[in-house]
C-alpha atoms as a PDB file:
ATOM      1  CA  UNK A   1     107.476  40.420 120.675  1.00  0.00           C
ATOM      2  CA  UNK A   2     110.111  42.961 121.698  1.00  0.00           C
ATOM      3  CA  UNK A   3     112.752  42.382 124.249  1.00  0.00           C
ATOM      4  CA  UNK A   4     111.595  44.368 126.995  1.00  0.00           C
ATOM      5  CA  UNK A   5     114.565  42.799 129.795  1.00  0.00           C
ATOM      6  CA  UNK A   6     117.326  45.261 129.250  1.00  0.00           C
ATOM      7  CA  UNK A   7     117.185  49.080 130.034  1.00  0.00           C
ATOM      8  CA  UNK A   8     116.460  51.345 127.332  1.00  0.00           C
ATOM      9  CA  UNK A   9     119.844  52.963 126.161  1.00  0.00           C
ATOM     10  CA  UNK A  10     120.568  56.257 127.101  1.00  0.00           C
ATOM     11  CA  UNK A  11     121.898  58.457 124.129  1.00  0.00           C
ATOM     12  CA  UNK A  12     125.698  59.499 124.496  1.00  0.00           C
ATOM     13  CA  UNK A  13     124.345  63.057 124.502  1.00  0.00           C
ATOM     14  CA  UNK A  14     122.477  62.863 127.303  1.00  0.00           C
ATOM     15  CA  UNK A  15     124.703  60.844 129.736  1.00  0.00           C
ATOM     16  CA  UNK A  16     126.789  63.562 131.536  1.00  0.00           C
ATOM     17  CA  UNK A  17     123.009  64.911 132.274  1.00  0.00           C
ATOM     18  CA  UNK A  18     121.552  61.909 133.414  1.00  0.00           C
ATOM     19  CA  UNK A  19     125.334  61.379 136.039  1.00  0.00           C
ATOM     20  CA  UNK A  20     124.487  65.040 136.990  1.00  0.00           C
ATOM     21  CA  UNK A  21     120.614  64.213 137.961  1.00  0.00           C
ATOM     22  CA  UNK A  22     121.972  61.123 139.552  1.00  0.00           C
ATOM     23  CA  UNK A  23     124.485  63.197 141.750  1.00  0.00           C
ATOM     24  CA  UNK A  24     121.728  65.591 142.623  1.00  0.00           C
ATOM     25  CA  UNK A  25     119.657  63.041 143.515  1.00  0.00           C
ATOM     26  CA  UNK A  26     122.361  61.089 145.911  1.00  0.00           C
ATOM     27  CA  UNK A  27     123.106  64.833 147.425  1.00  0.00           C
ATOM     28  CA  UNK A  28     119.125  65.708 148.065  1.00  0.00           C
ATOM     29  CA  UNK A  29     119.110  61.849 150.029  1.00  0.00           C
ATOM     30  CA  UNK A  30     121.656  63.036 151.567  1.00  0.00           C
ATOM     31  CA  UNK A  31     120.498  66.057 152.828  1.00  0.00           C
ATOM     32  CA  UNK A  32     117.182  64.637 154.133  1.00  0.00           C
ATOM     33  CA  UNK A  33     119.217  62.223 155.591  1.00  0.00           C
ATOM     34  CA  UNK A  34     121.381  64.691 157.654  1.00  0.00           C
ATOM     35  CA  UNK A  35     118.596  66.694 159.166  1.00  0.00           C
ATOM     36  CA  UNK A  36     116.448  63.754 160.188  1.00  0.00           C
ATOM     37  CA  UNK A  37     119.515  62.164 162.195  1.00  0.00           C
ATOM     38  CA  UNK A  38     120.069  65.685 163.692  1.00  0.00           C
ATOM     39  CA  UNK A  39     116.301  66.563 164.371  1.00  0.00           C
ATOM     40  CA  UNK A  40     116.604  63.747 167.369  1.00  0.00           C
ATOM     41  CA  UNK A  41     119.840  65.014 169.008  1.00  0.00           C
ATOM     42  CA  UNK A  42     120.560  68.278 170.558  1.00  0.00           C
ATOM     43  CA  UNK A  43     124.116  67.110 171.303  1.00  0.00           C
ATOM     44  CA  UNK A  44     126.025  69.274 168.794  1.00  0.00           C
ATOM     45  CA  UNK A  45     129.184  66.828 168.649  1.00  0.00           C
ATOM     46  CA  UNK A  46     127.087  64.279 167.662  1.00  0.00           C
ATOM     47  CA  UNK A  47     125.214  66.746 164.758  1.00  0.00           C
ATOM     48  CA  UNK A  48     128.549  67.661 163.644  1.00  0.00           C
ATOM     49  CA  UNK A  49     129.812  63.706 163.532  1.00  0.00           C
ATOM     50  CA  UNK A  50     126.012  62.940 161.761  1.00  0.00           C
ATOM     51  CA  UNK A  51     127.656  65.301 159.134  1.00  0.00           C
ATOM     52  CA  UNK A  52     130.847  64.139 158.667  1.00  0.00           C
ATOM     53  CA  UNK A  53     130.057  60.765 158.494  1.00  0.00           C
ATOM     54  CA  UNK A  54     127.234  61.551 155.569  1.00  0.00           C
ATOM     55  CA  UNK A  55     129.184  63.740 153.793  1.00  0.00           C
ATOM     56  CA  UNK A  56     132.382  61.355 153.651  1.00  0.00           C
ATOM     57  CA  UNK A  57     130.163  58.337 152.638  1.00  0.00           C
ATOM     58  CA  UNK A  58     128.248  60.541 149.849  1.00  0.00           C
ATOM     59  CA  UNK A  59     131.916  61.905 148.247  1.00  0.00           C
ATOM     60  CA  UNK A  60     134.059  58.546 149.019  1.00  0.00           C
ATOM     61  CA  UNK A  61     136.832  61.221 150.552  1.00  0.00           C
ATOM     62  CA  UNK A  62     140.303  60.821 151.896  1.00  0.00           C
ATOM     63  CA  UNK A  63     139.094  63.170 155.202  1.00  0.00           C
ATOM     64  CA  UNK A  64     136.332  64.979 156.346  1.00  0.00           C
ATOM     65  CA  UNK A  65     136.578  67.326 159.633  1.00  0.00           C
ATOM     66  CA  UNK A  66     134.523  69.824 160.851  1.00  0.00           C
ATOM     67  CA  UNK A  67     136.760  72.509 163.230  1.00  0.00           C
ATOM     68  CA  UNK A  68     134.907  75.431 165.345  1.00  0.00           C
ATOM     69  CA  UNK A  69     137.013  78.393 165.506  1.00  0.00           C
ATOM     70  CA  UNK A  70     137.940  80.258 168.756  1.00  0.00           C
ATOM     71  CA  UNK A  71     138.434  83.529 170.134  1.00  0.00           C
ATOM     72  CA  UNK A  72     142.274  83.245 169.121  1.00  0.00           C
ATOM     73  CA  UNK A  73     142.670  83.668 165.447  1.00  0.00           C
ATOM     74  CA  UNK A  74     145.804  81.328 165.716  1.00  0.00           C
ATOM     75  CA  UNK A  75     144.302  77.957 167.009  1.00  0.00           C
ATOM     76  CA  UNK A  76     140.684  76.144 166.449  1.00  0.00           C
ATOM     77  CA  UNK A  77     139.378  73.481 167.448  1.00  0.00           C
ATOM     78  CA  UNK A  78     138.886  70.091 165.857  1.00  0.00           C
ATOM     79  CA  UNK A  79     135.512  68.745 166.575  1.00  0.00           C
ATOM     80  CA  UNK A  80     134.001  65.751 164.361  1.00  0.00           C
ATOM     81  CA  UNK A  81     135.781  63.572 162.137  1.00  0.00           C
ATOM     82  CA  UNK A  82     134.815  61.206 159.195  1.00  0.00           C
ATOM     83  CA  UNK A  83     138.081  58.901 159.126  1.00  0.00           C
ATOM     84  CA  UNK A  84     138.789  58.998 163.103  1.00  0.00           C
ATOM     85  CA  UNK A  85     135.028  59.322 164.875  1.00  0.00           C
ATOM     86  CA  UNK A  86     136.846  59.290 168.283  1.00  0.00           C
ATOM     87  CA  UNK A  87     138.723  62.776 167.589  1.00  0.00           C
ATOM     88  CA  UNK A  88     136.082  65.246 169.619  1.00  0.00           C
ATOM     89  CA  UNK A  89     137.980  68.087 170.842  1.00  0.00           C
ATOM     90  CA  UNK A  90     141.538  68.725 169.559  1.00  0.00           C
ATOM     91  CA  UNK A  91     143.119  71.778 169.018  1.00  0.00           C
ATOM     92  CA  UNK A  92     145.125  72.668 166.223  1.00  0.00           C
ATOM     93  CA  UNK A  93     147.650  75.339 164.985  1.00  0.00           C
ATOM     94  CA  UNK A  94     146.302  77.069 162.472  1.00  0.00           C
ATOM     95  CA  UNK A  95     150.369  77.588 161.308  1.00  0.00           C
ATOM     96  CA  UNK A  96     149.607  73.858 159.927  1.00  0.00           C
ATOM     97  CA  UNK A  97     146.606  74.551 157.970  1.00  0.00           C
ATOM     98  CA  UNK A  98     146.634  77.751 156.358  1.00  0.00           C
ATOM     99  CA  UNK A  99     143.716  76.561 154.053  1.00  0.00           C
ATOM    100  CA  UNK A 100     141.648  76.678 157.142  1.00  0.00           C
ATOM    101  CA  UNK A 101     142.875  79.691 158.474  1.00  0.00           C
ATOM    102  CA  UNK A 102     141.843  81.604 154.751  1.00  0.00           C
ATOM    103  CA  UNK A 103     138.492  80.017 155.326  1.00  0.00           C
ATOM    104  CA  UNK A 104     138.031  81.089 158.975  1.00  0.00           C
ATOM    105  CA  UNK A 105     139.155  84.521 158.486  1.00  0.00           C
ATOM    106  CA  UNK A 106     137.578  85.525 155.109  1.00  0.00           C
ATOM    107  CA  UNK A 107     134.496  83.408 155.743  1.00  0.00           C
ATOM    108  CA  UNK A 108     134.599  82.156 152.125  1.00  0.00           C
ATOM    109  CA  UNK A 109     135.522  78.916 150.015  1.00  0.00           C
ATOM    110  CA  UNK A 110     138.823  77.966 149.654  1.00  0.00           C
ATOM    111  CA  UNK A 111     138.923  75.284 146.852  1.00  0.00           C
ATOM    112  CA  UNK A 112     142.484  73.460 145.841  1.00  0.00           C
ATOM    113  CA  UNK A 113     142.200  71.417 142.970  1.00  0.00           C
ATOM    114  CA  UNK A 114     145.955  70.073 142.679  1.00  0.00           C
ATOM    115  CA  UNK A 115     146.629  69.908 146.591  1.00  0.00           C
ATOM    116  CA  UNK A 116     150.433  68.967 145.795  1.00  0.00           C
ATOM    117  CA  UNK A 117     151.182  71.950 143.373  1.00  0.00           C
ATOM    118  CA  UNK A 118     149.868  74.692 145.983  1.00  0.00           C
ATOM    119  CA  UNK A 119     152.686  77.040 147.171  1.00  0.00           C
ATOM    120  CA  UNK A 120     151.047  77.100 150.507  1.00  0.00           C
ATOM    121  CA  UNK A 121     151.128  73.736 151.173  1.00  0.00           C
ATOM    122  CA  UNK A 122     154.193  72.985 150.575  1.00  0.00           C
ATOM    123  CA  UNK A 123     155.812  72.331 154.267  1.00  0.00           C
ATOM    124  CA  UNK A 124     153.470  69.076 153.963  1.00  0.00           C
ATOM    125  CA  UNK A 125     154.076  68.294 150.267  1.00  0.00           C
ATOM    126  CA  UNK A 126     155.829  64.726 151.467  1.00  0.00           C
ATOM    127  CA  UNK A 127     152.727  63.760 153.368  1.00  0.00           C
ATOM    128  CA  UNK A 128     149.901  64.943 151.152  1.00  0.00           C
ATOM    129  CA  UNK A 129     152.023  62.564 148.437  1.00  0.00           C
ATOM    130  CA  UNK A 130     151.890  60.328 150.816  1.00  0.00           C
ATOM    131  CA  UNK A 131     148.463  60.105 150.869  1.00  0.00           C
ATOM    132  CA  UNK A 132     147.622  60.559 147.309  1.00  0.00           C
ATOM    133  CA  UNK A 133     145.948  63.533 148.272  1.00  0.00           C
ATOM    134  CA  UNK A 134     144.085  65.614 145.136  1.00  0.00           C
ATOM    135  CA  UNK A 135     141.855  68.234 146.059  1.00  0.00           C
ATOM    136  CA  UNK A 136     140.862  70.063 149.030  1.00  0.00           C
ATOM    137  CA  UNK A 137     138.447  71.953 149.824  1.00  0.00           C
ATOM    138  CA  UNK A 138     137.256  74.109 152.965  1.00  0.00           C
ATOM    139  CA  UNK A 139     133.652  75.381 153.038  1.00  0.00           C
ATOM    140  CA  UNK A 140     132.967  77.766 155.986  1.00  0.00           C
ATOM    141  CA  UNK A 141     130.077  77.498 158.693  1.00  0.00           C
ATOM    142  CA  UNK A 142     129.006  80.769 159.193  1.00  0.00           C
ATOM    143  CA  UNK A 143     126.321  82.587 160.912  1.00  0.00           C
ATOM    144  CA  UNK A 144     125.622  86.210 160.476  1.00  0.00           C
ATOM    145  CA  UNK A 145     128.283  86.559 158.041  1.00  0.00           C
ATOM    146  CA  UNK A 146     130.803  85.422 160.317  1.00  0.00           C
ATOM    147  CA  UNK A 147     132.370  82.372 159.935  1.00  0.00           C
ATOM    148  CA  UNK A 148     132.220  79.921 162.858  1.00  0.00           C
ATOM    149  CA  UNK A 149     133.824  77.016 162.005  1.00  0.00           C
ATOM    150  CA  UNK A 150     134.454  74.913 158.834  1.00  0.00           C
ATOM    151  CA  UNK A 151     134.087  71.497 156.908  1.00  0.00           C
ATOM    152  CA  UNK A 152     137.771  70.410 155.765  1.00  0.00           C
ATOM    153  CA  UNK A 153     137.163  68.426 152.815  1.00  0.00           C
ATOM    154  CA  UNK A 154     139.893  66.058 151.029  1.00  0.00           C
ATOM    155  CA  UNK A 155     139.978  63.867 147.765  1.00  0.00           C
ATOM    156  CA  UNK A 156     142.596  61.325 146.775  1.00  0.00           C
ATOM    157  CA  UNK A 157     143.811  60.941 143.026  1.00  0.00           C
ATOM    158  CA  UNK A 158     141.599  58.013 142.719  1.00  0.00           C
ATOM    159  CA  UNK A 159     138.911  59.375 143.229  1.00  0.00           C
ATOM    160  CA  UNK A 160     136.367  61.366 140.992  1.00  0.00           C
ATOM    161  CA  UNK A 161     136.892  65.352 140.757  1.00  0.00           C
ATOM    162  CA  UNK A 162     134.784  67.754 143.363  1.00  0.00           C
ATOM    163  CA  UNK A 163     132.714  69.983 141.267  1.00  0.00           C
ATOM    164  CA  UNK A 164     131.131  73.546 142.059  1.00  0.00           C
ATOM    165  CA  UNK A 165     128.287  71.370 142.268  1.00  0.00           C
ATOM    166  CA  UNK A 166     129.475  69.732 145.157  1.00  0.00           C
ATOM    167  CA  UNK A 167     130.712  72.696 146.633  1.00  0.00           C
ATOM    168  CA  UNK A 168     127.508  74.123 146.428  1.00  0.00           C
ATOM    169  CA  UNK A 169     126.052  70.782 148.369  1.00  0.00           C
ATOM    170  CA  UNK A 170     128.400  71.205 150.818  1.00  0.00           C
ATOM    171  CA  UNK A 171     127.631  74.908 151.742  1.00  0.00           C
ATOM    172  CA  UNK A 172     124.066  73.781 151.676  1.00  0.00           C
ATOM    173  CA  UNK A 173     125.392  71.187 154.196  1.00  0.00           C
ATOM    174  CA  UNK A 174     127.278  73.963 156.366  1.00  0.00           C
ATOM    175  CA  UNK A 175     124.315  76.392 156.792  1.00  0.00           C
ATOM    176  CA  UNK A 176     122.224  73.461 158.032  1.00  0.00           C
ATOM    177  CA  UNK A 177     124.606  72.799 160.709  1.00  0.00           C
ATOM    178  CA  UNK A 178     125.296  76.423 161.362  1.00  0.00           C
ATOM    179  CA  UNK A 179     121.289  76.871 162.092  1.00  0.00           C
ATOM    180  CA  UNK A 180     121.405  73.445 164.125  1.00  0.00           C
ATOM    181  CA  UNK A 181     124.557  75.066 166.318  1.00  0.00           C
ATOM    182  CA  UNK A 182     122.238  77.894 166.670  1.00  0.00           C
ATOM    183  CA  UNK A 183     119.293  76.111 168.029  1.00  0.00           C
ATOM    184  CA  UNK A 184     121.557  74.039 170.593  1.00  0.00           C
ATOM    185  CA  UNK A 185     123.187  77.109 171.898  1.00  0.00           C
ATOM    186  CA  UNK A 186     120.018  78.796 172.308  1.00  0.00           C
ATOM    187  CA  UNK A 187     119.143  75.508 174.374  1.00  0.00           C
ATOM    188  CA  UNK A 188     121.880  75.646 176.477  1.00  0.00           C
ATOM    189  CA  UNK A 189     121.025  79.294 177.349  1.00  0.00           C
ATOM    190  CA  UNK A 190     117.441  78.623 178.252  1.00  0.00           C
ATOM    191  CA  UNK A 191     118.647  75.971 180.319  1.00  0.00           C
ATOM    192  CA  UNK A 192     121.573  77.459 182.154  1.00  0.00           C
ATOM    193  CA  UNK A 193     118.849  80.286 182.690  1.00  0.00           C
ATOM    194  CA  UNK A 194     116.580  78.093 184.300  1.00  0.00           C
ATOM    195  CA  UNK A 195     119.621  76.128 186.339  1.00  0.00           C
ATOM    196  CA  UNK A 196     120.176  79.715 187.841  1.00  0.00           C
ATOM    197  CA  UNK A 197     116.897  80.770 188.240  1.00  0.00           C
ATOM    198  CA  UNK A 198     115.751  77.417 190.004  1.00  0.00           C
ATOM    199  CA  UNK A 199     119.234  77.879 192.177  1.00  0.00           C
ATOM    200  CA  UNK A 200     118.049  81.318 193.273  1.00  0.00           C
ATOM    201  CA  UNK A 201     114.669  80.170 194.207  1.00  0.00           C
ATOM    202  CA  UNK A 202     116.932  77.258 196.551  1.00  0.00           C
ATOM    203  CA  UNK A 203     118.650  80.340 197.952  1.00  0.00           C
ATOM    204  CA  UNK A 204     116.145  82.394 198.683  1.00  0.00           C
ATOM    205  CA  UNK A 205     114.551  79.599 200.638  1.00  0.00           C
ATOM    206  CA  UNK A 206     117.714  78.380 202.333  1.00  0.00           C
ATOM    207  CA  UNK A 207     117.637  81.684 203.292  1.00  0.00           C
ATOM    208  CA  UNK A 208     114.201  82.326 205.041  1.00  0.00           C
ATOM    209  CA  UNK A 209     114.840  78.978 206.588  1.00  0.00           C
ATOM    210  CA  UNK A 210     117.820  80.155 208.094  1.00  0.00           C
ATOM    211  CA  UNK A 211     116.136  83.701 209.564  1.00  0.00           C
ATOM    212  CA  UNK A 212     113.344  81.570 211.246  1.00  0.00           C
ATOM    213  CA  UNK A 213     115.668  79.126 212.854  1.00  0.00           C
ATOM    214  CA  UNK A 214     117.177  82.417 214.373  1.00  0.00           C
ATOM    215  CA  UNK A 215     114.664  84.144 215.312  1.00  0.00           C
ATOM    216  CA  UNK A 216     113.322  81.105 217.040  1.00  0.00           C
ATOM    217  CA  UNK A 217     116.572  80.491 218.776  1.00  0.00           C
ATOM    218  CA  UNK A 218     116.551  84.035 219.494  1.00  0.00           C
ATOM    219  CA  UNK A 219     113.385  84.969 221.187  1.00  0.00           C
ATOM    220  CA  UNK A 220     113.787  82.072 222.981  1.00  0.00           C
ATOM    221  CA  UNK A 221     116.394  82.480 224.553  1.00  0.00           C
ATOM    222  CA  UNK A 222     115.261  85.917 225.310  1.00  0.00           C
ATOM    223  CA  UNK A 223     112.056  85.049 226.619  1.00  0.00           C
ATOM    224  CA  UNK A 224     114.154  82.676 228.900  1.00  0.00           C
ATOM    225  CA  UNK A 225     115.446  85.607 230.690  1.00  0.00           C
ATOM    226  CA  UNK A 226     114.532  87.034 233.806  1.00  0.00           C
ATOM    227  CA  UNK A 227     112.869  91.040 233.540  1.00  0.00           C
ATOM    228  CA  UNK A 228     111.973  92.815 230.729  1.00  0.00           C
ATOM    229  CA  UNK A 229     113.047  96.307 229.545  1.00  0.00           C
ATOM    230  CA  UNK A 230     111.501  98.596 226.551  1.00  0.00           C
ATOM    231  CA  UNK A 231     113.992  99.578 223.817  1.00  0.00           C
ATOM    232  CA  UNK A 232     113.697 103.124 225.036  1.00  0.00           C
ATOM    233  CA  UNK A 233     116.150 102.098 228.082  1.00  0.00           C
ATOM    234  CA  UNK A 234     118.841 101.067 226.045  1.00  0.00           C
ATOM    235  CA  UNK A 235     121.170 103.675 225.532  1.00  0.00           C
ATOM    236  CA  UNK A 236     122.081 104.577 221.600  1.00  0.00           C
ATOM    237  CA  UNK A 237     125.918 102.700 221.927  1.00  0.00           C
ATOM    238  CA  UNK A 238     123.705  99.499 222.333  1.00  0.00           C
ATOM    239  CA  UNK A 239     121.310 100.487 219.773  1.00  0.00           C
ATOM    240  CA  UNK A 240     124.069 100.757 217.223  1.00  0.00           C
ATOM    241  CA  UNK A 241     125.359  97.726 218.469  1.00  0.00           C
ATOM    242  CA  UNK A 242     122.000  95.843 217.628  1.00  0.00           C
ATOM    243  CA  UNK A 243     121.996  96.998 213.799  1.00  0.00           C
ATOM    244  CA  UNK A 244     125.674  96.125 213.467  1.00  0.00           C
ATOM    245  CA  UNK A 245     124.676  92.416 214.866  1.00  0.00           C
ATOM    246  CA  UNK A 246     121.669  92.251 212.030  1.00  0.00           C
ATOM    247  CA  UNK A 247     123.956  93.485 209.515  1.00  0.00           C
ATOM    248  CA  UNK A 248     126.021  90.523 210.244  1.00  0.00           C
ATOM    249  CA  UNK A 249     123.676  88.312 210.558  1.00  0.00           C
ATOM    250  CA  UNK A 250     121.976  88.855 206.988  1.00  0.00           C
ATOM    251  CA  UNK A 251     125.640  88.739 205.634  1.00  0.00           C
ATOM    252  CA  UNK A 252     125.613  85.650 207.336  1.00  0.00           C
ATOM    253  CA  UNK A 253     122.043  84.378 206.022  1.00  0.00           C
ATOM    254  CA  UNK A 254     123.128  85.213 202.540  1.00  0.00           C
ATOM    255  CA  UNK A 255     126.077  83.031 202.896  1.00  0.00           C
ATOM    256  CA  UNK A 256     123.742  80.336 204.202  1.00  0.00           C
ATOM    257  CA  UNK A 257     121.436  80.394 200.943  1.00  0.00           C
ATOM    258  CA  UNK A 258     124.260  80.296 198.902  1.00  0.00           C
ATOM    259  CA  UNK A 259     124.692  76.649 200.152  1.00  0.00           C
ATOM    260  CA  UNK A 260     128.441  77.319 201.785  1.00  0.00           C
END
């Protein structure tokens, strides 16, 4: 009988496709991965660590960060981060990474394949030798064509080489979270709208409270009084008078439901 123990071999031929169905297959896992850890979370530091973390497990990279940008085109803002999980919210110059900067202002890839020969890198040449550091690459997050923050993604020498393919993976990856920072910002709206409408229905309240305690006070006080005179015999200085006082005392009531 045959030997049926060992796999069947794989023709030379065919093994770069069968590496190339195996990395699509890891990157699809991946994927499915990613949004069902971010389908339970509307925390969008956490979806943006979820990220990190997956995509610097699935490439074996030196770094993975994911910065937001900000309404100055010099700084943005360092968010989620594969190798250092407790970095949340640190800004950086852009001066420093002008890889970054490319990405955030063109809204496009910016892929370095030889990190250490790049002209525009080299005021950190030393470090990035350092480090062994090969490629890196900076894939933008952008929504409606304008780029809103970025993956930073870095290789070492020892490594294996970042293909288009995984460029394309990770761009997959960055319009996922773009359309997840979408959904919690609309969330955030909705409920900041409700905080204030719920605070104006307090107010409003606070305030109708307020005018009944007075009035109470009031026409008690009056009604405590000795006499009684229509509001024809009141001559038109006191009349005036009288609207000033309820002009100040709505000012007042409006104060009061404002919770001062």
């Amino acid at each position: 009988m045959p030997d049926t123990s060992s796999p069947p071999l794989v023709p030379a031929d065919l093994s770069p496709r069968v590496r190339e169905l195996e990395r699509e297959r890891t990157q699809l896992v991946t994927l499915v991965d990613i949004l069902q850890e971010i389908a339970g979370t509307l925390n969008f530091v956490d979806i943006l660590q979820t990220i990190t973390q997956k995509l610097g497990e699935t490439f074996g990279l030196d770094r993975c960060s994911i910065f937001l940008g900000e309404q100055s085109s010099k700084t943005a803002r360092l968010v989620a981060s594969y190798e250092d999980p407790s970095i949340r919210n640190y800004v950086v110059d852009l001066g420093r990474y002008p890889e970054l900067k490319r990405s955030l202002d063109s809204g496009e890839v910016v892929f370095i394949p030889d990190a250490q020969d790049d002209p525009n890198l080299k005021h950190i040449r030393g470090a990035l030798a350092n480090r062994n550091v090969k490629t890196i690459t900076v894939v933008p997050i952008t929504w409606r064509r304008v780029a809103i923050g970025a993956i930073f993604l870095r290789t070492d020498r020892d490594g294996r080489a970042f293909s288009e393919q995984d460029i394309a993976f990770t761009q997959a990856v960055a319009a996922v979270a773009a359309k997840a920072l979408r959904v919690v910002y609309r969330y955030d709206r909705l409920l900041r709208r409700h905080e204030e409408q719920t605070e104006a229905v307090r107010r409003t309240e606070r305030e109708r409270i307020a005018l009944i305690a007075y009035l109470r006070r009031l026409m008690e006080s009056v009604a405590e009084r000795p006499g009684h005179q229509s509001e024809e015999q009141l001559g038109r200085t006191v009349v005036d008078e009288l609207d000033r006082l309820v002009d100040i005392t709505m000012a007042v009531l409006a104060e009061e439901g404002k919770g001062r």
